[in-house]
Protein backbone atom coordinates (compact mmCIF):
# COMPACT_ATOMS: atom_id res chain seq x y z
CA UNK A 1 12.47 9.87 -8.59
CA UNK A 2 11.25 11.40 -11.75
CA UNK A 3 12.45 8.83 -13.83
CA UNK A 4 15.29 5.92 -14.11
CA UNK A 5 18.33 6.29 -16.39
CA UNK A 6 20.08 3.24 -16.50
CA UNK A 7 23.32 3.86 -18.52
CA UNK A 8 24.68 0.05 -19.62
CA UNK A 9 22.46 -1.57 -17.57
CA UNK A 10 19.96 -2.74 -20.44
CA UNK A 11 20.50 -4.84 -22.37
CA UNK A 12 18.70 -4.48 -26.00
CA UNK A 13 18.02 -6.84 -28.81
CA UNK A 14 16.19 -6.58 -31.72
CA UNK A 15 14.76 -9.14 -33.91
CA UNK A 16 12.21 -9.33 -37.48
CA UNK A 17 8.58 -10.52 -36.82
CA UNK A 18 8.02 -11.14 -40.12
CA UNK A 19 4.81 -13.15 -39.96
CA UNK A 20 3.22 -9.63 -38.33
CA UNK A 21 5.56 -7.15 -40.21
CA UNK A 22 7.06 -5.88 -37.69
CA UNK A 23 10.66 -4.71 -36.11
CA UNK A 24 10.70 -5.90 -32.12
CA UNK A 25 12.82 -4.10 -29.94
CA UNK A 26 13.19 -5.74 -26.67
CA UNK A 27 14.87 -3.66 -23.31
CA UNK A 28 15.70 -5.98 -20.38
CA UNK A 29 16.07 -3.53 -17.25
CA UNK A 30 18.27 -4.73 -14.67
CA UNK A 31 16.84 -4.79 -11.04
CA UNK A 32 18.35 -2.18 -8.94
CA UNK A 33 18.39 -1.32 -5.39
CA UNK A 34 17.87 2.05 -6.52
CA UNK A 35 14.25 0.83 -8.09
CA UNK A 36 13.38 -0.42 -5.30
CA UNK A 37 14.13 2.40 -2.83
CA UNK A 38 11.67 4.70 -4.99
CA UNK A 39 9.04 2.09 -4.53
CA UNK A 40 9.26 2.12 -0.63
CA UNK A 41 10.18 6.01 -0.66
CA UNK A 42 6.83 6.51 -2.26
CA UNK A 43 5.21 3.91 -0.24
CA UNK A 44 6.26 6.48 2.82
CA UNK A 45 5.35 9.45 0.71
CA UNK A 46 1.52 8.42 0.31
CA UNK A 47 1.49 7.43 4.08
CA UNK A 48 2.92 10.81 5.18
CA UNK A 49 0.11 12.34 2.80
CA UNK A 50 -2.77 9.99 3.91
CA UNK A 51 -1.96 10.67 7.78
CA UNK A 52 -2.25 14.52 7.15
CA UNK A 53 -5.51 14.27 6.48
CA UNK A 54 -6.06 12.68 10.26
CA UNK A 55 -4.09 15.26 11.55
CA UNK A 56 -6.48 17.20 10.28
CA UNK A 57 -9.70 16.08 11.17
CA UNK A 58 -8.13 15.24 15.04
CA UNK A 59 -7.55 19.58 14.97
CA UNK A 60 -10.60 19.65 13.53
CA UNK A 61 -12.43 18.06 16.63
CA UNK A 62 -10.44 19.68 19.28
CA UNK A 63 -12.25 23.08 18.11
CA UNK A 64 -15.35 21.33 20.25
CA UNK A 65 -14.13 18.13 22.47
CA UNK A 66 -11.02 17.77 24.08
CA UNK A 67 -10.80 13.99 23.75
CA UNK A 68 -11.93 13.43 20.16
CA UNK A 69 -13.27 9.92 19.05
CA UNK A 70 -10.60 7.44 18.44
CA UNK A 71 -12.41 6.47 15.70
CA UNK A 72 -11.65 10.10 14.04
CA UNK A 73 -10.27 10.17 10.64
CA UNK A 74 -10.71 12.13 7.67
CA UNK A 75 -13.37 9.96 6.05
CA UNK A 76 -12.86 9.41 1.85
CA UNK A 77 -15.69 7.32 0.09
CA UNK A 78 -15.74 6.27 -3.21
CA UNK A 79 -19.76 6.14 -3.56
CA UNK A 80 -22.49 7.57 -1.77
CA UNK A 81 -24.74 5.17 -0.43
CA UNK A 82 -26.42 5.34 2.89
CA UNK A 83 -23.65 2.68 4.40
CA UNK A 84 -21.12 5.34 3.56
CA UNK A 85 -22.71 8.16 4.82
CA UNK A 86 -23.29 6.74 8.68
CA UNK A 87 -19.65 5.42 8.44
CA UNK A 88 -18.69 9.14 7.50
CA UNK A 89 -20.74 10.55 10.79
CA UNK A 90 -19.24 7.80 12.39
CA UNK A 91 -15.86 8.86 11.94
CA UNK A 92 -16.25 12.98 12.09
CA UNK A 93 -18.01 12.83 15.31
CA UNK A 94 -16.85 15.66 17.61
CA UNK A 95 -15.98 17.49 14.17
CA UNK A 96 -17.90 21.27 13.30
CA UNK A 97 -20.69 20.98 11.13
CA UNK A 98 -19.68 23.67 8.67
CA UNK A 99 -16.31 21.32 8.50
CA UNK A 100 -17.95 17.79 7.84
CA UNK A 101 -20.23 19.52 5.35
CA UNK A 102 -16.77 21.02 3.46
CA UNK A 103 -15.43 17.20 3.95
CA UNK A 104 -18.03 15.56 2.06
CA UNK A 105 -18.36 18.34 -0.62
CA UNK A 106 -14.40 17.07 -1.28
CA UNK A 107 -15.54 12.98 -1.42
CA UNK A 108 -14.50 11.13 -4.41
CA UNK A 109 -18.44 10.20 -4.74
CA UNK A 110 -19.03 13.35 -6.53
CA UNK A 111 -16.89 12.40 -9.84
CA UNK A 112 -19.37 9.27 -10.71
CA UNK A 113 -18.40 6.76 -11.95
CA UNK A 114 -14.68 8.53 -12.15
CA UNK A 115 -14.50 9.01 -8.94
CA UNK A 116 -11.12 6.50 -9.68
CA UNK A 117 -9.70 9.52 -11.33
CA UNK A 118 -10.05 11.82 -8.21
CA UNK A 119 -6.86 12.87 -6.30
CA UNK A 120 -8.73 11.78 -2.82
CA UNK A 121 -9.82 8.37 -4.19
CA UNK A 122 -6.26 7.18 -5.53
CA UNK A 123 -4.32 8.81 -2.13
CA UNK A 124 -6.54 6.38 -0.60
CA UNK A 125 -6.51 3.71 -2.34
CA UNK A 126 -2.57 3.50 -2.61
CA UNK A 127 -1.96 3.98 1.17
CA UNK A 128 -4.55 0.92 1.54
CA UNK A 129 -2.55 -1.23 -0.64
CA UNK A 130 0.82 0.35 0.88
CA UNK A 131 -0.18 -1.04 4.68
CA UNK A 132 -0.59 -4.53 3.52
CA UNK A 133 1.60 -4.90 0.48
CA UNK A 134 4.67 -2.44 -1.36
CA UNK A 135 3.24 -1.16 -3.91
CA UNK A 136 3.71 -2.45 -7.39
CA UNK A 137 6.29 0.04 -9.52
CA UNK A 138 7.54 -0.71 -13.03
CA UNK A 139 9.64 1.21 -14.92
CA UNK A 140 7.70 2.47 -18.34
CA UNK A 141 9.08 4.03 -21.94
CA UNK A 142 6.39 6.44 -23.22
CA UNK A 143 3.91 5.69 -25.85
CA UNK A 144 5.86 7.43 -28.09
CA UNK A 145 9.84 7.13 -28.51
CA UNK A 146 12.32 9.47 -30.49
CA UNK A 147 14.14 7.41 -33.73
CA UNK A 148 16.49 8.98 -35.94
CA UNK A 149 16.05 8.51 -39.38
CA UNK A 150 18.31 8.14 -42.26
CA UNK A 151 17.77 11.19 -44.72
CA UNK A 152 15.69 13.39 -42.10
CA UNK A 153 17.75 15.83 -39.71
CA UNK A 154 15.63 16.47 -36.77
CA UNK A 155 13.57 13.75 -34.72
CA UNK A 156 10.54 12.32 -35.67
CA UNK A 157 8.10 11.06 -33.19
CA UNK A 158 6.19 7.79 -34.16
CA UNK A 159 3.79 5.80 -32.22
CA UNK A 160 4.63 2.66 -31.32
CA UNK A 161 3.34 -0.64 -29.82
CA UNK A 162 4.91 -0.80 -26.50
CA UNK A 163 4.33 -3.36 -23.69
CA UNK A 164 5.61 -4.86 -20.23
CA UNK A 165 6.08 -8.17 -19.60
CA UNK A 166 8.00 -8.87 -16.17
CA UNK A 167 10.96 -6.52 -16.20
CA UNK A 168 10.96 -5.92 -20.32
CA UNK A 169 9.61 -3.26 -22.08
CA UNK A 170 8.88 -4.92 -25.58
CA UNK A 171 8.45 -1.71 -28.56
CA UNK A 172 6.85 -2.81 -31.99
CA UNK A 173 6.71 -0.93 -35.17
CA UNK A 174 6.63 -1.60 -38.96
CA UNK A 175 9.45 -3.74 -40.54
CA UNK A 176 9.36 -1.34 -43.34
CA UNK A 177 10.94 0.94 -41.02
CA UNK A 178 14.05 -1.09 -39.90
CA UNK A 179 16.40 0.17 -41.91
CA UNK A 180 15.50 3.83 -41.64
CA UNK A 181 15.40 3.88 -37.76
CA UNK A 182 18.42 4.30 -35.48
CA UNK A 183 17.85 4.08 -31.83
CA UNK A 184 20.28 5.42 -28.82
CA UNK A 185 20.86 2.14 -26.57
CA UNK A 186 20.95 4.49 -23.61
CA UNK A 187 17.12 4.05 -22.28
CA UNK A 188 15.95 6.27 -20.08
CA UNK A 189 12.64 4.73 -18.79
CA UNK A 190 10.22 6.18 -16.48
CA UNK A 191 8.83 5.45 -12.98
CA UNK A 192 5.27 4.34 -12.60
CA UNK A 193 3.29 2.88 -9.96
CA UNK A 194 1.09 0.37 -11.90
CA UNK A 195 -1.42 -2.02 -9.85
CA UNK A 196 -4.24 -3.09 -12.90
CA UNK A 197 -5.50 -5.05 -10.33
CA UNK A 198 -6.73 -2.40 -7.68
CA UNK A 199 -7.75 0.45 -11.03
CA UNK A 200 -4.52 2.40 -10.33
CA UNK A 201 -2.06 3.43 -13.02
CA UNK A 202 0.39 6.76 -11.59
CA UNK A 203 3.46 8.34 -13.22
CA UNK A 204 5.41 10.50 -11.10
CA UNK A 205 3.59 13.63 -12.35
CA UNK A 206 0.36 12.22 -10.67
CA UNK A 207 2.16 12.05 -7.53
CA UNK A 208 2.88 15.37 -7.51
CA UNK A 209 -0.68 16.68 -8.26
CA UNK A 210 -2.04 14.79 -5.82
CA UNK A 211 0.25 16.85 -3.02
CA UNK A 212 -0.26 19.99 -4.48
CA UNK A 213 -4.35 19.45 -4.17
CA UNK A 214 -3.83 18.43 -0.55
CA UNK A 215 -1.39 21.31 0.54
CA UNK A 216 -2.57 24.43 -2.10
CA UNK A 217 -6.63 22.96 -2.59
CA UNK A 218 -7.96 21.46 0.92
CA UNK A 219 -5.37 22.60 4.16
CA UNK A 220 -6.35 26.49 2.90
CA UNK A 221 -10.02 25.40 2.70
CA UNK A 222 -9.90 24.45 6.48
CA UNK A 223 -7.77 27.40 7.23
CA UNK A 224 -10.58 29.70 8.59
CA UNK A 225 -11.64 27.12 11.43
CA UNK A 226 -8.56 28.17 13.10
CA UNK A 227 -7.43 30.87 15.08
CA UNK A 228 -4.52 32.76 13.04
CA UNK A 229 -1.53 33.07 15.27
CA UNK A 230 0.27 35.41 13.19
CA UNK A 231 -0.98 39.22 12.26
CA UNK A 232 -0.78 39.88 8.97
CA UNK A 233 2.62 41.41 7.38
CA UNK A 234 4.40 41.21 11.26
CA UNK A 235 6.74 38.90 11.89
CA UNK A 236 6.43 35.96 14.32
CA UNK A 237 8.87 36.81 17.53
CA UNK A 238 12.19 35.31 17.67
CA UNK A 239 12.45 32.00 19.54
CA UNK A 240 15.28 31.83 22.33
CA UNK A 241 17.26 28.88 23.08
């Protein structure tokens, strides 16, 4: 899922811009199922993540009711006004004080304005646009890309002009450079969830940060409203079948 390596299945061509002085490289990525199937895999992924954090809040209100709200979820708001906060009692009724207050100390609210960049905010927002829509993946080169030039023997990095237009990737740089630059046709182009539309740009990498804050940040934070099970250093008994 990392990233897409499409071995003969671009197809590159390069042409002079000479009225903006510059060498266009144009990749046309092929549609594969494979694309696809990491767009609805991560579709399931964020859902998976997103319903977690009900789980958790429906624990959380067993501690004191034994028929929680079915309005319960785990409440993330984007700005603090007082609309949000009655929706957020709303939803954690039935849930421990000392928990709610640990809830909203976690709200995308307290970043500002970039509360967009918040790991909460974007989990959110994606499983939003995942119930009603798949969510929008294109397959990115970096901002930079490795040439080989004539007379140097390692790999230079340069920074390019890149762009996306449909299922292209369009890369830009100086004509002067054409005839030093050698390029392997072999792309290997990178998975991104990209939705300009809704404020949310993700590379795989993002993905992953946002899991580890909800398993190794906020499931420990909770941890002490519930009873441990296990004593410390024994092991659990053996289940019979």
């Amino acid at each position: 899922m990392a990233a897409l390596t499409n071995t003969g299945d671009n197809r590159i061509t390069t042409y002079d811009d000479v009225e903006q002085g510059q060498y266009v490289i144009k990749i046309q990525h092929a549609s594969t199922p494979t694309f696809f199937k990491l767009i609805l895999t991560t579709g399931d992924f964020v859902s998976c993540l997103r319903a977690s954090l009900d789980h958790l809040a429906w624990q959380l209100a067993l501690l004191t009711t034994p028929k929680p709200s079915g309005e319960l979820t785990f409440p993330i708001l984007e700005k603090n006004t007082v609309d949000a906060q009655v929706r957020l009692a709303k939803v954690t009724f039935g849930i421990p004080e000392p928990a709610i207050a640990l809830m909203k100390s976690m709200q995308p609210y307290h970043a500002g304005d970039d509360y967009k960049s918040t790991h909460l905010w974007r989990l959110n927002k994606l499983w939003n646009i995942d119930k009603h829509r798949h969510l929008a993946g294109f397959r990115e080169i970096p901002d930079t890309w490795e040439f080989n030039f004539s007379g140097i023997e390692k790999m230079e990095s340069i920074p390019l002009s890149t762009e996306q237009i449909g299922d292209q990737t369009v890369m830009r740089l100086p004509l002067s450079l054409k005839e030093q630059v050698h390029f392997n046709p072999d792309v290997k182009v990178e998975f991104e969830i990209n939705d300009a539309s809704e404020g949310i740009v993700l590379r795989y990498k993002d993905l992953i940060d946002m899991y580890e804050f909800v398993d190794k940040t906020m499931f420990p934070a909770f941890a002490g409203f519930f009873p441990q099970t296990e004593v410390p250093g024994q092991s659990p008994e053996p289940i019979e079948f």
